[in-house]
N, C-alpha and C. Protein backbone atom coordinates (compact mmCIF):
# COMPACT_ATOMS: atom_id res chain seq x y z
N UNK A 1 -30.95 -6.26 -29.49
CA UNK A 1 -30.08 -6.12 -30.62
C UNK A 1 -30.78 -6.63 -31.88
N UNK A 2 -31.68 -7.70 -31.45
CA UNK A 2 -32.70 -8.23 -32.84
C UNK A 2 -33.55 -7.06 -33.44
N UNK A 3 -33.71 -5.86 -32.95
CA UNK A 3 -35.00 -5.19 -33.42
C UNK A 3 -33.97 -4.30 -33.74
N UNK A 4 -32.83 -3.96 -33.16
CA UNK A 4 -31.78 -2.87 -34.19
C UNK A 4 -31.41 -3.45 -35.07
N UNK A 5 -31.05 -4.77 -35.26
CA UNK A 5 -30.63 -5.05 -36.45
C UNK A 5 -31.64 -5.67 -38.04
N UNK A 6 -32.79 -5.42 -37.27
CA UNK A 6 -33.99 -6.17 -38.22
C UNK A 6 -34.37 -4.90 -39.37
N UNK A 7 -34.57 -5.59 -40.67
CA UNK A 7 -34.99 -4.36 -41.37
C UNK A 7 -33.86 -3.63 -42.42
N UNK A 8 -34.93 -3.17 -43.16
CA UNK A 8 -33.82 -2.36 -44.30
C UNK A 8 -33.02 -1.11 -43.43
N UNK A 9 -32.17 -0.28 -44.43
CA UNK A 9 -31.62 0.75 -44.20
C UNK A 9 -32.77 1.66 -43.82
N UNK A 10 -33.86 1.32 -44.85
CA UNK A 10 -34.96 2.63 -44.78
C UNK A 10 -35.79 2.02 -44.23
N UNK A 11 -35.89 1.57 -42.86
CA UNK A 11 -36.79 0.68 -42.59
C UNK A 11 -37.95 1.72 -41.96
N UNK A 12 -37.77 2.94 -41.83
CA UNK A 12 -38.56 4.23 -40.78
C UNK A 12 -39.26 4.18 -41.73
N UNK A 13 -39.38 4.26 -43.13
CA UNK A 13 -40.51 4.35 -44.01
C UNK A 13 -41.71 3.29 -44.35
N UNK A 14 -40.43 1.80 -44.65
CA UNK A 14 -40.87 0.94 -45.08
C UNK A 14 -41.39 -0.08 -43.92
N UNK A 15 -40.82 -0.07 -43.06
CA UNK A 15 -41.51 -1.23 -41.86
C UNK A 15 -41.17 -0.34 -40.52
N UNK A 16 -42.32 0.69 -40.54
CA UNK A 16 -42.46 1.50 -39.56
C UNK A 16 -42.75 1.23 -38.05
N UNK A 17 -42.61 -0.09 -37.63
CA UNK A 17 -43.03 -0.69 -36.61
C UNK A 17 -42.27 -1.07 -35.67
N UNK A 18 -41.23 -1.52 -36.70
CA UNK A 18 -39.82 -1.73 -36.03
C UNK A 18 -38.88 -0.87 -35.12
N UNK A 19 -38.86 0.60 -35.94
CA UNK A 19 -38.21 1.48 -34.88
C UNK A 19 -39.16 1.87 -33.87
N UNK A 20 -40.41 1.77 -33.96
CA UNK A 20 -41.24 2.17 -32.78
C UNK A 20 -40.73 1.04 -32.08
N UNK A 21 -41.18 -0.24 -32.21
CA UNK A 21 -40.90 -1.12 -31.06
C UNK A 21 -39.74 -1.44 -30.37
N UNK A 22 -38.61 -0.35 -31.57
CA UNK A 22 -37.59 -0.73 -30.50
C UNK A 22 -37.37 0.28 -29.80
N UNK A 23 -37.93 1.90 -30.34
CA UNK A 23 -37.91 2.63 -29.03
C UNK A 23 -38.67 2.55 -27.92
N UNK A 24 -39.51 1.57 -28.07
CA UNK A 24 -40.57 1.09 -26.81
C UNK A 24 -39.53 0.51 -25.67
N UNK A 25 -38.86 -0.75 -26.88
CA UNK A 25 -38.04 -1.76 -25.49
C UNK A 25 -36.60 -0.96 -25.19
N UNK A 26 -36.10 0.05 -25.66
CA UNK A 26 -34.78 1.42 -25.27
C UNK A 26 -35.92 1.83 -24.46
N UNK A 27 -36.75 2.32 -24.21
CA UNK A 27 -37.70 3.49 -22.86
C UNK A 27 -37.60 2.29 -21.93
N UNK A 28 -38.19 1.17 -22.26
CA UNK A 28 -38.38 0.23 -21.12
C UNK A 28 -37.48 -0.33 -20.24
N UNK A 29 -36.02 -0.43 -20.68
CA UNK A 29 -35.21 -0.78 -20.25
C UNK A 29 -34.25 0.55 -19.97
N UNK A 30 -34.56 1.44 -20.25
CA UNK A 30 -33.95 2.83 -19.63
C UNK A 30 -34.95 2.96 -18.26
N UNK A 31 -36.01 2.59 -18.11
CA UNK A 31 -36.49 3.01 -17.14
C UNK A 31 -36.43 1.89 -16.19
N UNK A 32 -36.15 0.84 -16.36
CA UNK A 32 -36.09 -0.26 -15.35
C UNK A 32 -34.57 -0.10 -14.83
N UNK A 33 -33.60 0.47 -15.88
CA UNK A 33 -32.40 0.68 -15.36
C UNK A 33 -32.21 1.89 -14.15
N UNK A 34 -32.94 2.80 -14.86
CA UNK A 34 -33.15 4.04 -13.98
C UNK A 34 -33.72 3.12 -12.18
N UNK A 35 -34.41 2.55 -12.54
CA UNK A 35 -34.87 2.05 -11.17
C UNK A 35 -34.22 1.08 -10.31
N UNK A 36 -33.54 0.50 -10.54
CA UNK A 36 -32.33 -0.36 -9.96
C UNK A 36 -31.36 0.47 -9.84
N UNK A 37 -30.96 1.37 -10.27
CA UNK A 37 -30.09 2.11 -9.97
C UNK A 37 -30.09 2.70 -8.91
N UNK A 38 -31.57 3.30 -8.94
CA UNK A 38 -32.35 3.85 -7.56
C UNK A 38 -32.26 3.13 -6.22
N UNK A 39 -32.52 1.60 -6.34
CA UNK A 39 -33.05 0.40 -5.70
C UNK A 39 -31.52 0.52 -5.08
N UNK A 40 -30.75 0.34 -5.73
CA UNK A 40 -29.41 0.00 -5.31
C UNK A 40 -28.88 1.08 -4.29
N UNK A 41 -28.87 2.16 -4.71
CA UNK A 41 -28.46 3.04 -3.64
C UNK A 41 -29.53 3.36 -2.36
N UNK A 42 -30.86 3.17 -2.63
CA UNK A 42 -31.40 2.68 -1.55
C UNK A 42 -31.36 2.01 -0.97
N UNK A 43 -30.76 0.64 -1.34
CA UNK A 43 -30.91 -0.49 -0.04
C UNK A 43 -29.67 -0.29 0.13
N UNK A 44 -28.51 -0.29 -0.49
CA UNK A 44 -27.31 -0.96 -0.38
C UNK A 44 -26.36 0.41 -0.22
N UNK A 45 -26.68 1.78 -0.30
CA UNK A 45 -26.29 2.77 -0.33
C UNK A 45 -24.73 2.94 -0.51
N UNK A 46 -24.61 1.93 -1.73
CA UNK A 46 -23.25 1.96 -2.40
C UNK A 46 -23.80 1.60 -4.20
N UNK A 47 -22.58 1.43 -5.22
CA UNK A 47 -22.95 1.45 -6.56
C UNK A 47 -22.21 0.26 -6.70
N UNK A 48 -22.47 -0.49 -7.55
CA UNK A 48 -21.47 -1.55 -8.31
C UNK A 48 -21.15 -1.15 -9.30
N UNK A 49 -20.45 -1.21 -9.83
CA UNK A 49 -19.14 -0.37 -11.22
C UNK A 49 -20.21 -0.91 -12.58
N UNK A 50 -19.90 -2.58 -12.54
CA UNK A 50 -20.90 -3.20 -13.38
C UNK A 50 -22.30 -2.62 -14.28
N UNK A 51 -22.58 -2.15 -12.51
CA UNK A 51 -24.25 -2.21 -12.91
C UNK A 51 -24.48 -0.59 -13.30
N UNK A 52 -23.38 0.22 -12.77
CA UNK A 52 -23.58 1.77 -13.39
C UNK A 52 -23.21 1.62 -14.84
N UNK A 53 -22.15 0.79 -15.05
CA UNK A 53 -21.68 1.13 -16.75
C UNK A 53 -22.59 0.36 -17.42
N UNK A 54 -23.62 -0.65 -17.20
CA UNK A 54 -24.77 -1.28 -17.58
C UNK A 54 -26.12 -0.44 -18.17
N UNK A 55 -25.88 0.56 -16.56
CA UNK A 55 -27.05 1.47 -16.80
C UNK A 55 -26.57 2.52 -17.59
N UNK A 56 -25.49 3.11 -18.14
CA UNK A 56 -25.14 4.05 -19.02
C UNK A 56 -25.49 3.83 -20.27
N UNK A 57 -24.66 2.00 -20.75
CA UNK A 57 -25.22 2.00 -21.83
C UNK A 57 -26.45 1.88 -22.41
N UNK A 58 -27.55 1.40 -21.68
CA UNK A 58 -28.78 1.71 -21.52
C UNK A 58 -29.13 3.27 -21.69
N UNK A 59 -28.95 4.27 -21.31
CA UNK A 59 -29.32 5.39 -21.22
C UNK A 59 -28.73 6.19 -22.25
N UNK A 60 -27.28 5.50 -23.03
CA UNK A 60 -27.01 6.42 -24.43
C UNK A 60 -27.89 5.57 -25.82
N UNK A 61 -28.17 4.65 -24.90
CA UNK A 61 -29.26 4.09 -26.53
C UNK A 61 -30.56 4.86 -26.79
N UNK A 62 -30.93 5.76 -25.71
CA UNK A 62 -31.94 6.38 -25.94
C UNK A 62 -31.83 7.46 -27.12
N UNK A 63 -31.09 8.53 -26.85
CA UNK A 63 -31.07 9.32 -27.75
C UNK A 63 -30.57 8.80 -29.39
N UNK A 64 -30.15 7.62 -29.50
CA UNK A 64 -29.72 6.57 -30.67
C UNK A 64 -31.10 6.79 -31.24
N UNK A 65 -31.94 6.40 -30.40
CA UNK A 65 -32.96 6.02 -31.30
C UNK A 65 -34.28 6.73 -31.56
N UNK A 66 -34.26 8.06 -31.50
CA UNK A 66 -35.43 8.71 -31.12
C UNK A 66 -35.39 9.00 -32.38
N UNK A 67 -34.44 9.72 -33.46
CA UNK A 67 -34.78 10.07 -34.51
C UNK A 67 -35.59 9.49 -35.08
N UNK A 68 -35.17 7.86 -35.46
CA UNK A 68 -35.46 7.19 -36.69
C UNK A 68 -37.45 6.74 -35.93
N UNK A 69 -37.20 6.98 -34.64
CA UNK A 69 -38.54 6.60 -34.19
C UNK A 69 -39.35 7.52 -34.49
N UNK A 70 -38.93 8.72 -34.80
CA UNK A 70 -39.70 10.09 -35.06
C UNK A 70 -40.02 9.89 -36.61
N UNK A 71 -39.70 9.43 -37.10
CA UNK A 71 -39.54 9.37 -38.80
C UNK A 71 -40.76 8.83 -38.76
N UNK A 72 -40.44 7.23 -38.16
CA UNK A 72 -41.58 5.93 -38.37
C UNK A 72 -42.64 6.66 -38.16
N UNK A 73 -43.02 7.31 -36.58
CA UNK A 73 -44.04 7.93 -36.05
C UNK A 73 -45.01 8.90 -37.30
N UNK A 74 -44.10 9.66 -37.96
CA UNK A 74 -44.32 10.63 -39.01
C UNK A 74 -45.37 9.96 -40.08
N UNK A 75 -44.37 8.85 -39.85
CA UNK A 75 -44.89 7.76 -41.49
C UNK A 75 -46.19 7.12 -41.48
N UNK A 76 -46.42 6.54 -39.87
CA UNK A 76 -47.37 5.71 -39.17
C UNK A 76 -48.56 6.61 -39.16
N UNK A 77 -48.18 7.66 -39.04
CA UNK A 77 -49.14 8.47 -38.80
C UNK A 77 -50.08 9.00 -40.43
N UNK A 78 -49.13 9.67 -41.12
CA UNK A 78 -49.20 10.40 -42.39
C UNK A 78 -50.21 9.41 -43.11
C-alpha cells in the first residue's frame, strides 16, 4: 500500500520507478498467491474461504496497475 500511495498524481512521468516497482511487487504477489492456491488444493484438496478471497484481491490489483506501469515504462524508456 506504501508504493500505491507514494508519489504525485503524475507520478508515471515524474518518478517513473514507482509504478514499475509496484507492478513488480502486484506480479510477485499475484504469483505467490497463484501458488498457494495451487499448494492448497494439492495437499489439502479443499479451499479456505479466507485464503481464496485473499487471493482475488491479489489478482484484481493486477489489472489496477498495468496502465500507469505502461506509461512509466514509456517514460523510462523514451
Amino acid at each position: 500500500m506504501t508504493l500505491a500511495a507514494m508519489g504525485s498524481p503524475d507520478r508515471a512521468n515524474e518518478q517513473p520507478l514507482l509504478p514499475i516497482a509496484l507492478a513488480a511487487k502486484v506480479g510477485f504477489d499475484a504469483a505467490v498467491a497463484a501458488k498457494y492456491t495451487l499448494d492448497e488444493w494439492r495437499k489439502h484438496r479443499s479451499f479456505c474461504f479466507w485464503c481464496l478471497f485473499a487471493s482475488a484481491a491479489t489478482f484484481a490489483a493486477v489489472p489496477l496497475v498495468i496502465p500507469e506501469a505502461r506509461s512509466a515504462l514509456r517514460r523510462f524508456i523514451a
